[in-house]
PDB file of N, CA and C in Angstrom:
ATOM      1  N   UNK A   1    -222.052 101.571  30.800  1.00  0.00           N
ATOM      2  CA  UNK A   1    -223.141 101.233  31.633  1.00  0.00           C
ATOM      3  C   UNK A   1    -222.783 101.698  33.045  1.00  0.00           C
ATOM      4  N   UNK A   2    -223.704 102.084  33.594  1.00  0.00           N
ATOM      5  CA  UNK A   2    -223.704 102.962  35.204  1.00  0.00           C
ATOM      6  C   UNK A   2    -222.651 101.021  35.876  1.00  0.00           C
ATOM      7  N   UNK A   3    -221.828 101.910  37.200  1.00  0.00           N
ATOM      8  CA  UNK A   3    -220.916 100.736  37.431  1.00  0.00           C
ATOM      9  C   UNK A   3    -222.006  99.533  38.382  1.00  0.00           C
ATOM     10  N   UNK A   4    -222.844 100.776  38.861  1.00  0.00           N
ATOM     11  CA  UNK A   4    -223.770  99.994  40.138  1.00  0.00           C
ATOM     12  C   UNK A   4    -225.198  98.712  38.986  1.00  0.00           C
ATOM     13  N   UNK A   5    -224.778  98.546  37.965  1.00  0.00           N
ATOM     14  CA  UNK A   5    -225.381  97.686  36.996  1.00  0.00           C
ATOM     15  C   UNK A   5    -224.437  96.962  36.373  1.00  0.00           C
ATOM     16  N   UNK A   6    -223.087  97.286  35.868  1.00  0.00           N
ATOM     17  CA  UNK A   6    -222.792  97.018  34.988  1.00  0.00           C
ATOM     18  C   UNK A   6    -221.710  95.254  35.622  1.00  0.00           C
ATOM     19  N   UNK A   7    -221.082  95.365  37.369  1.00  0.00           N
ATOM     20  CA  UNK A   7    -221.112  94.304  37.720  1.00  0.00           C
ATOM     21  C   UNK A   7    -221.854  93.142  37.350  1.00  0.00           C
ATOM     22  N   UNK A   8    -222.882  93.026  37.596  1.00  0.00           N
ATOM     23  CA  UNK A   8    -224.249  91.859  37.466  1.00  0.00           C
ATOM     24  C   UNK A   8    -224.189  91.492  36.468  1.00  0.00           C
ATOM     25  N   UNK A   9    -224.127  92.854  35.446  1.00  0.00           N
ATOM     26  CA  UNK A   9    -224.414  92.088  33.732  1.00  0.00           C
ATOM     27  C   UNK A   9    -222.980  91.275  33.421  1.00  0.00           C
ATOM     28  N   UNK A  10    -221.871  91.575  33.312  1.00  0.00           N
ATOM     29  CA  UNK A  10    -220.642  91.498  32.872  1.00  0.00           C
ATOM     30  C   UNK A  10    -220.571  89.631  32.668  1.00  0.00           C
ATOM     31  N   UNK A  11    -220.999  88.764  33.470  1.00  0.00           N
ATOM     32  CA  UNK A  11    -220.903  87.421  33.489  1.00  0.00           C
ATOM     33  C   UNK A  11    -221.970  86.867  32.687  1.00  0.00           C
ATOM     34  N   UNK A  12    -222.943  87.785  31.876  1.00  0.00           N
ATOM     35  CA  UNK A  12    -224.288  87.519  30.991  1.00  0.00           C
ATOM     36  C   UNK A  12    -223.309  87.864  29.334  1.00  0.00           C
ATOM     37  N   UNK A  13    -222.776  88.364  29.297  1.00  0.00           N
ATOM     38  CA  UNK A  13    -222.207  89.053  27.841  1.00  0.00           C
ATOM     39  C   UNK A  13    -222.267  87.777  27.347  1.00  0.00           C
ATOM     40  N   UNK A  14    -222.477  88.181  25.898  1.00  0.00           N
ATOM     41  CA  UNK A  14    -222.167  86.961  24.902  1.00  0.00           C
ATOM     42  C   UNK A  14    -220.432  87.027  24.565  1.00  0.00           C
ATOM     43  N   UNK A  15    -220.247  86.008  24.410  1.00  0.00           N
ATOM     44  CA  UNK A  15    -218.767  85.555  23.899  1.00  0.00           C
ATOM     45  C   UNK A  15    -218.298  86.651  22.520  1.00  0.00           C
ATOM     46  N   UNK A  16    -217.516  87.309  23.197  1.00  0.00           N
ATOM     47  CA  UNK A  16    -216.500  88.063  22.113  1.00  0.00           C
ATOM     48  C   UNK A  16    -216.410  89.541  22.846  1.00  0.00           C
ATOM     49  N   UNK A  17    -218.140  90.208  23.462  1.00  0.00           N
ATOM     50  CA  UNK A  17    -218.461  91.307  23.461  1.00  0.00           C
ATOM     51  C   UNK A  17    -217.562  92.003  24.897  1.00  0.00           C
ATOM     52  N   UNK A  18    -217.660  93.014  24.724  1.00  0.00           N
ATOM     53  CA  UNK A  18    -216.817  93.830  25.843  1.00  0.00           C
ATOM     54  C   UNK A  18    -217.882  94.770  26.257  1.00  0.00           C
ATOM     55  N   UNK A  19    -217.660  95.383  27.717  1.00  0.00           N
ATOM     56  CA  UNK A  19    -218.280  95.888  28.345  1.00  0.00           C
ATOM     57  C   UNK A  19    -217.395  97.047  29.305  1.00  0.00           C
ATOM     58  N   UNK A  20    -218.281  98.555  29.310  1.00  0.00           N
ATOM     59  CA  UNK A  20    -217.616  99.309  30.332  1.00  0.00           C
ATOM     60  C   UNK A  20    -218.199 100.137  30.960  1.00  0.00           C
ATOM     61  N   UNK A  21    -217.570 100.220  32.164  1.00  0.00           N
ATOM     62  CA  UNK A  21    -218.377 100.598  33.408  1.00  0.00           C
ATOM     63  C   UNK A  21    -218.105 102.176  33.480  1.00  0.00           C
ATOM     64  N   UNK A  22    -218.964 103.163  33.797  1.00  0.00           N
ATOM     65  CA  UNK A  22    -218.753 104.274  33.877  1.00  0.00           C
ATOM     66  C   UNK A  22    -219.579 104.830  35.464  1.00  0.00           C
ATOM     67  N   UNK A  23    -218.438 105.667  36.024  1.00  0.00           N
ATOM     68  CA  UNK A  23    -219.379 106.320  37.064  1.00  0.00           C
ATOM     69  C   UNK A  23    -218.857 107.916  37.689  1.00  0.00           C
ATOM     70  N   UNK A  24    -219.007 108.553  38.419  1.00  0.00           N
ATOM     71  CA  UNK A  24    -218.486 109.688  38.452  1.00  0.00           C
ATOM     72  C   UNK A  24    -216.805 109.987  38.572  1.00  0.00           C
ATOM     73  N   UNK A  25    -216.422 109.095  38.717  1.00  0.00           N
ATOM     74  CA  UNK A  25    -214.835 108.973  38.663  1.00  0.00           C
ATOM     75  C   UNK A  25    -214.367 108.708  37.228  1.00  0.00           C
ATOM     76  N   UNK A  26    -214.824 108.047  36.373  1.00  0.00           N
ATOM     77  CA  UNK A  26    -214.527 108.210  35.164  1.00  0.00           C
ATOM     78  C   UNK A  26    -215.187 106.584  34.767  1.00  0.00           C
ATOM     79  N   UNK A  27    -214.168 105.875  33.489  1.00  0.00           N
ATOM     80  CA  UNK A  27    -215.126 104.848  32.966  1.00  0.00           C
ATOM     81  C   UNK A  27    -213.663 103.876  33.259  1.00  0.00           C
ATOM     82  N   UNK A  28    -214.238 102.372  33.215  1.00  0.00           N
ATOM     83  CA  UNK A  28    -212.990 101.804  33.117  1.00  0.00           C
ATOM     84  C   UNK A  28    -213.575 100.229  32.302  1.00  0.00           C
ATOM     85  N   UNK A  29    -213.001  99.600  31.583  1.00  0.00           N
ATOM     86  CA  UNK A  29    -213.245  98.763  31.320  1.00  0.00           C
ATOM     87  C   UNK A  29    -213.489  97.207  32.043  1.00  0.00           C
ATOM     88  N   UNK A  30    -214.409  96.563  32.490  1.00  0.00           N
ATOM     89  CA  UNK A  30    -215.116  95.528  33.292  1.00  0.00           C
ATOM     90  C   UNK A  30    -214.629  93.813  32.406  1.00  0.00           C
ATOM     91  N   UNK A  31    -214.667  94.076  31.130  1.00  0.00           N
ATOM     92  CA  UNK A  31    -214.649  93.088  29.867  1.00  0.00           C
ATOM     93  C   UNK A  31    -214.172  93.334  28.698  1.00  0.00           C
ATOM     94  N   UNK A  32    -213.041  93.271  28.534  1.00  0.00           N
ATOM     95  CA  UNK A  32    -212.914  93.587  27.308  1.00  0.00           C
ATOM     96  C   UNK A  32    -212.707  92.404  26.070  1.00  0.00           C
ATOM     97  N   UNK A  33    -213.382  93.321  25.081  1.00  0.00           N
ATOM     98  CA  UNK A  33    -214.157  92.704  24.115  1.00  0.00           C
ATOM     99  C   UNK A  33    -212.707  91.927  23.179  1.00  0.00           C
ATOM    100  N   UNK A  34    -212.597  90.924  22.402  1.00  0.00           N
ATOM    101  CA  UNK A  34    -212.215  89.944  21.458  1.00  0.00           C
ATOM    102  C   UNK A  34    -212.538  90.646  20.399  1.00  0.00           C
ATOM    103  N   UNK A  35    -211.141  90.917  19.440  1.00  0.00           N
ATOM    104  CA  UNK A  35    -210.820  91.353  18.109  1.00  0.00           C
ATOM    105  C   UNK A  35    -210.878  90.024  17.159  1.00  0.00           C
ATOM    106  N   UNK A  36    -211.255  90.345  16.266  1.00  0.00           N
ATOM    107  CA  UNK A  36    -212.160  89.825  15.461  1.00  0.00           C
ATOM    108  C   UNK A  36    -211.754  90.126  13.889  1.00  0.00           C
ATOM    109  N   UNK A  37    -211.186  89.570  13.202  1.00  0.00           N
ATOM    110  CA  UNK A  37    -210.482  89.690  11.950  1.00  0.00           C
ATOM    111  C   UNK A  37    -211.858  90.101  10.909  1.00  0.00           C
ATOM    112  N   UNK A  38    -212.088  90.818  10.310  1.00  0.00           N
ATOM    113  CA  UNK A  38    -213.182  91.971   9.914  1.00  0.00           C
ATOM    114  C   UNK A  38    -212.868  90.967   8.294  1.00  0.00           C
ATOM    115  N   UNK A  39    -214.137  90.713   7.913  1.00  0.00           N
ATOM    116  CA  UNK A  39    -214.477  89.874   6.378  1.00  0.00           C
ATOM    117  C   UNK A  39    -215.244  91.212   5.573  1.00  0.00           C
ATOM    118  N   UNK A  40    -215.008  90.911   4.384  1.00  0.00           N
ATOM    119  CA  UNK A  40    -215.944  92.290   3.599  1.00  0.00           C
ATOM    120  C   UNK A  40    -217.195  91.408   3.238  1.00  0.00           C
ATOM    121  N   UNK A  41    -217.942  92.454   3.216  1.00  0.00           N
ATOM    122  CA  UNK A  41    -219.171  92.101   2.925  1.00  0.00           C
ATOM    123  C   UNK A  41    -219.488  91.619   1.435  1.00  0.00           C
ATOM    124  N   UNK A  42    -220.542  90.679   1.133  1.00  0.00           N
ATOM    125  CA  UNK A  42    -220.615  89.897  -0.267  1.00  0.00           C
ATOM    126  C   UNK A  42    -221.193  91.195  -0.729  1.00  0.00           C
ATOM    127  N   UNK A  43    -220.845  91.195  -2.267  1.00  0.00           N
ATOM    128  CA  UNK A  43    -221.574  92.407  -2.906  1.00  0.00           C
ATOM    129  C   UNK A  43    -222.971  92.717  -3.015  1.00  0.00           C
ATOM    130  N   UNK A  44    -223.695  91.029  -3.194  1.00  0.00           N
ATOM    131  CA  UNK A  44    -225.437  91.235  -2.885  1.00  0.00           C
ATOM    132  C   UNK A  44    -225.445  91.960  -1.581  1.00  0.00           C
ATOM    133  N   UNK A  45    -225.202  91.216  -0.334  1.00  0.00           N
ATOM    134  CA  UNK A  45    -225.160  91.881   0.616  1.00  0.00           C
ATOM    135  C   UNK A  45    -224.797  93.587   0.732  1.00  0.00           C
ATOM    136  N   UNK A  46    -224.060  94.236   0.495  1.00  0.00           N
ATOM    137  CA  UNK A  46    -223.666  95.587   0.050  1.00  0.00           C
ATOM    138  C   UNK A  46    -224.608  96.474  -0.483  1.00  0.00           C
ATOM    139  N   UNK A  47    -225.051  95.706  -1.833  1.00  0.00           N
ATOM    140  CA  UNK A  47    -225.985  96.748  -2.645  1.00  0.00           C
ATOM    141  C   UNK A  47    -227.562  96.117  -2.024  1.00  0.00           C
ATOM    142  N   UNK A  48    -227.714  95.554  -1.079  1.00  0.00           N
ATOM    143  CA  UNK A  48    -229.226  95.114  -0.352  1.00  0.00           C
ATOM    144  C   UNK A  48    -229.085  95.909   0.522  1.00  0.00           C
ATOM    145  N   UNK A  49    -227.752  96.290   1.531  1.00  0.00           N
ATOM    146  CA  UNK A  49    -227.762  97.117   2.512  1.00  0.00           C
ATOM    147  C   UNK A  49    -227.920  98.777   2.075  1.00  0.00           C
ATOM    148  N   UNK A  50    -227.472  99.021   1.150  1.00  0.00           N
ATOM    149  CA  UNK A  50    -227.438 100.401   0.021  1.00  0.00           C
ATOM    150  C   UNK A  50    -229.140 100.163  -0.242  1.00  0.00           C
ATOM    151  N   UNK A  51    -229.696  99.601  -0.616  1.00  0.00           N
ATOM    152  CA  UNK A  51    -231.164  99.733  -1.022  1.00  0.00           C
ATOM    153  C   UNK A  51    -232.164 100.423  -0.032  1.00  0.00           C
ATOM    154  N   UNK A  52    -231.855  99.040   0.990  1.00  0.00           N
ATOM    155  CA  UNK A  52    -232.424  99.390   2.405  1.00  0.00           C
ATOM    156  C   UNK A  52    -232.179 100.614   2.925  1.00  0.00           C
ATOM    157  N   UNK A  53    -231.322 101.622   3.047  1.00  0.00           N
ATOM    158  CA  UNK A  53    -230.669 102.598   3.315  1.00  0.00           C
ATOM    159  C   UNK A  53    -231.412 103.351   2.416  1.00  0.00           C
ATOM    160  N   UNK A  54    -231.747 103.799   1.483  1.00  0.00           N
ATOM    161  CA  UNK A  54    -232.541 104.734   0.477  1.00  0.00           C
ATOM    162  C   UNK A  54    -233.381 104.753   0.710  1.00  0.00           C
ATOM    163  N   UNK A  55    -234.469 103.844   1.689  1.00  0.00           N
ATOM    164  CA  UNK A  55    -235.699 103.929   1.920  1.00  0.00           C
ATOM    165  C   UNK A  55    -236.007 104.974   3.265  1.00  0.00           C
ATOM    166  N   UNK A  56    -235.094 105.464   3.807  1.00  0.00           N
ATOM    167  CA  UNK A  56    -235.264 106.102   5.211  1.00  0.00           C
ATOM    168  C   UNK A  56    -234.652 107.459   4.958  1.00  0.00           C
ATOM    169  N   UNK A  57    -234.951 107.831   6.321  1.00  0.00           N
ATOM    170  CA  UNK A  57    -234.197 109.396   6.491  1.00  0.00           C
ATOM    171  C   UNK A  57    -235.630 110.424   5.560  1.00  0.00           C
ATOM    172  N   UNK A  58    -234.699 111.239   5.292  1.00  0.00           N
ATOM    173  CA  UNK A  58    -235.750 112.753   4.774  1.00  0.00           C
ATOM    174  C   UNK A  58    -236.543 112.096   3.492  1.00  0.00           C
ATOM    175  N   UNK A  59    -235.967 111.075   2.601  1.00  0.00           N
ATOM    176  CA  UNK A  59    -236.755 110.474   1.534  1.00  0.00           C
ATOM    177  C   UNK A  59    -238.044 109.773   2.178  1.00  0.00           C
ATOM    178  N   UNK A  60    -237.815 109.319   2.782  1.00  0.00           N
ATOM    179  CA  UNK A  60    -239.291 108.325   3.836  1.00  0.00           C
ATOM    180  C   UNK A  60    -240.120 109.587   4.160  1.00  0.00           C
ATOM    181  N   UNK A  61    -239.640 110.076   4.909  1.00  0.00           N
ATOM    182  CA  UNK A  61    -240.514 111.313   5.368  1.00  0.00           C
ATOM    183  C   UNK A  61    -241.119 112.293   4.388  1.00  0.00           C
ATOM    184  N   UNK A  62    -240.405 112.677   3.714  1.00  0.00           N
ATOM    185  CA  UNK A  62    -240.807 113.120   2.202  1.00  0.00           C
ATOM    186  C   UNK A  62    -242.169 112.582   1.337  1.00  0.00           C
ATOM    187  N   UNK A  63    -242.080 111.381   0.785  1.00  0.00           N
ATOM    188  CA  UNK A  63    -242.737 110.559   0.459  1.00  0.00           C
ATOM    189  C   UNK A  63    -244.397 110.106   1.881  1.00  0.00           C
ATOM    190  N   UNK A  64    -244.205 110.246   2.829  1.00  0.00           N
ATOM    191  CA  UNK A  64    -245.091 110.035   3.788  1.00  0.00           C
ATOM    192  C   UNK A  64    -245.819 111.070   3.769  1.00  0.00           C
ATOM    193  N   UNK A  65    -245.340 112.647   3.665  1.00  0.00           N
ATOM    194  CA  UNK A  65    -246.005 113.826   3.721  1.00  0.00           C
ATOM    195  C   UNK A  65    -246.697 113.769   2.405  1.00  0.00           C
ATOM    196  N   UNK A  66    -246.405 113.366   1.732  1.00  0.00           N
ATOM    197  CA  UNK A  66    -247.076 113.186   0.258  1.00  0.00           C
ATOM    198  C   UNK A  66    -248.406 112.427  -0.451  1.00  0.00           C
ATOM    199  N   UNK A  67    -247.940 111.742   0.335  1.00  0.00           N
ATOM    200  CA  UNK A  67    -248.804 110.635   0.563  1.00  0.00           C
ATOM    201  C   UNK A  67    -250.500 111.365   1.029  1.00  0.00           C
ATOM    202  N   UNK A  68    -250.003 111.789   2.189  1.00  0.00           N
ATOM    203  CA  UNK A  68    -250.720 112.282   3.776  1.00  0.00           C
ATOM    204  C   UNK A  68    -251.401 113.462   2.643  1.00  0.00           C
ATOM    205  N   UNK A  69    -251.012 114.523   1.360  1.00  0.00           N
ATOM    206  CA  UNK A  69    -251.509 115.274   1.162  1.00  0.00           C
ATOM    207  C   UNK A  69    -252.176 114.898   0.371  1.00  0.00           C
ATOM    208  N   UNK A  70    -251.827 113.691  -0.743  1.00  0.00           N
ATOM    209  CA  UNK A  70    -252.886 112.822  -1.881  1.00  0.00           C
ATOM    210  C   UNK A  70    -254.140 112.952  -0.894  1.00  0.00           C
ATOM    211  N   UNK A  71    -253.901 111.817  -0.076  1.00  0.00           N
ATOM    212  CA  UNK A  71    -254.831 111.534   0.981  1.00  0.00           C
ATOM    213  C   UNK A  71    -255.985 112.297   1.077  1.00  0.00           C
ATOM    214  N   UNK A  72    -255.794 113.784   1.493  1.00  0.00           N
ATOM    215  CA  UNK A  72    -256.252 114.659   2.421  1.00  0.00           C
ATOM    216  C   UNK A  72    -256.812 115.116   1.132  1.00  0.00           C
ATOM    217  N   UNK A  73    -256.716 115.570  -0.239  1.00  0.00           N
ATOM    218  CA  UNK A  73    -257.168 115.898  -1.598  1.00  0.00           C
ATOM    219  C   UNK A  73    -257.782 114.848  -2.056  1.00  0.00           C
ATOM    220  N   UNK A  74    -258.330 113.402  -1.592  1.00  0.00           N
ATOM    221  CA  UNK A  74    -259.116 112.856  -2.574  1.00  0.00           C
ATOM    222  C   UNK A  74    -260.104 112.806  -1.102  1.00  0.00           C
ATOM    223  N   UNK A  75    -260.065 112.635   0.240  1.00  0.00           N
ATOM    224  CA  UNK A  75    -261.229 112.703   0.575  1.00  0.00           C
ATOM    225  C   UNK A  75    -262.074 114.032   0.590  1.00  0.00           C
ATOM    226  N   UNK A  76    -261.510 114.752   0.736  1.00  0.00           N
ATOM    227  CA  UNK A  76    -261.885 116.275   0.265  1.00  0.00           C
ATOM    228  C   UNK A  76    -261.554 116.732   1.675  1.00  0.00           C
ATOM    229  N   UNK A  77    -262.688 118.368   1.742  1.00  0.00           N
ATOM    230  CA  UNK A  77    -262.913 118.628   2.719  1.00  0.00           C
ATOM    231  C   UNK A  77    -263.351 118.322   4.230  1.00  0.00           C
ATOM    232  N   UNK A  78    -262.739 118.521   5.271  1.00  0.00           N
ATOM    233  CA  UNK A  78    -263.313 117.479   6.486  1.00  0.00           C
ATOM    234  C   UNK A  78    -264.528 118.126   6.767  1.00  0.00           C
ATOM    235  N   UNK A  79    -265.014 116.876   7.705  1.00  0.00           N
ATOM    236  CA  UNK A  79    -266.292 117.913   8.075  1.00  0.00           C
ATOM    237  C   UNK A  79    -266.218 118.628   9.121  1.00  0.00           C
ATOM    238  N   UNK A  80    -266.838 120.190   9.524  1.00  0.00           N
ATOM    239  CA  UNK A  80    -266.843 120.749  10.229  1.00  0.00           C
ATOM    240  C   UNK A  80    -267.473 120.417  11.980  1.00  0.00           C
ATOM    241  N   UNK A  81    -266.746 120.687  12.874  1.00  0.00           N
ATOM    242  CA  UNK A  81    -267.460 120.232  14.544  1.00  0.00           C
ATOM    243  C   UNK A  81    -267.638 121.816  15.117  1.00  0.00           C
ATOM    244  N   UNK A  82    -268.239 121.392  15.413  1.00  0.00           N
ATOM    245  CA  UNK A  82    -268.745 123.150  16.352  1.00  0.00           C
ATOM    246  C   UNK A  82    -269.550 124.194  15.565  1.00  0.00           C
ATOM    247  N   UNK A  83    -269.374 125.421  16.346  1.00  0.00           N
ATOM    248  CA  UNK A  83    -269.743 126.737  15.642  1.00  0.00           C
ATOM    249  C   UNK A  83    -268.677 127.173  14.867  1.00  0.00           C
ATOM    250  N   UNK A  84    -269.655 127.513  13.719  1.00  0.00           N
ATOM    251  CA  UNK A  84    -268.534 128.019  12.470  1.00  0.00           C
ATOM    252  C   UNK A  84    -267.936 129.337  13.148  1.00  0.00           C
TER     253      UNK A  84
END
């Protein structure tokens, strides 16, 4: 975060989080953040996050263009504005 902001915020952080200040001299750390012993994730959790994840990216978009062309083939032709 720019340093001329990142003062003000630094006493707002939530408990654990770290914060660092960057400005044309380089970056330096303001808060540093609380390590945190890392739990694995439950397996529902895992394969819900894997699900969720299959729905996005080029497959979403894919599927949207598809959609958009059903679409555009059952109302038919648009109607024309202007001179032909």
């Amino acid at each position: 975060m720019p340093a001329k902001i990142a003062a003000s915020v630094a006493a707002d952080l939530p408990t654990g989080w770290g914060l660092l200040s960057c400005s044309g001299a380089g970056a330096k750390v303001l808060v540093k953040a609380v390590k945190h012993e890392a739990k694995p994730l439950a397996e529902t959790t895992y394969l819900g996050l894997l699900r969720a994840a299959s729905g996005v990216g080029l497959n979403a978009l894919q599927r949207a263009r598809d959609a958009g062309f059903a679409e555009g083939e059952r109302r038919g032709p648009a109607p024309r504005i202007g001179p032909p």
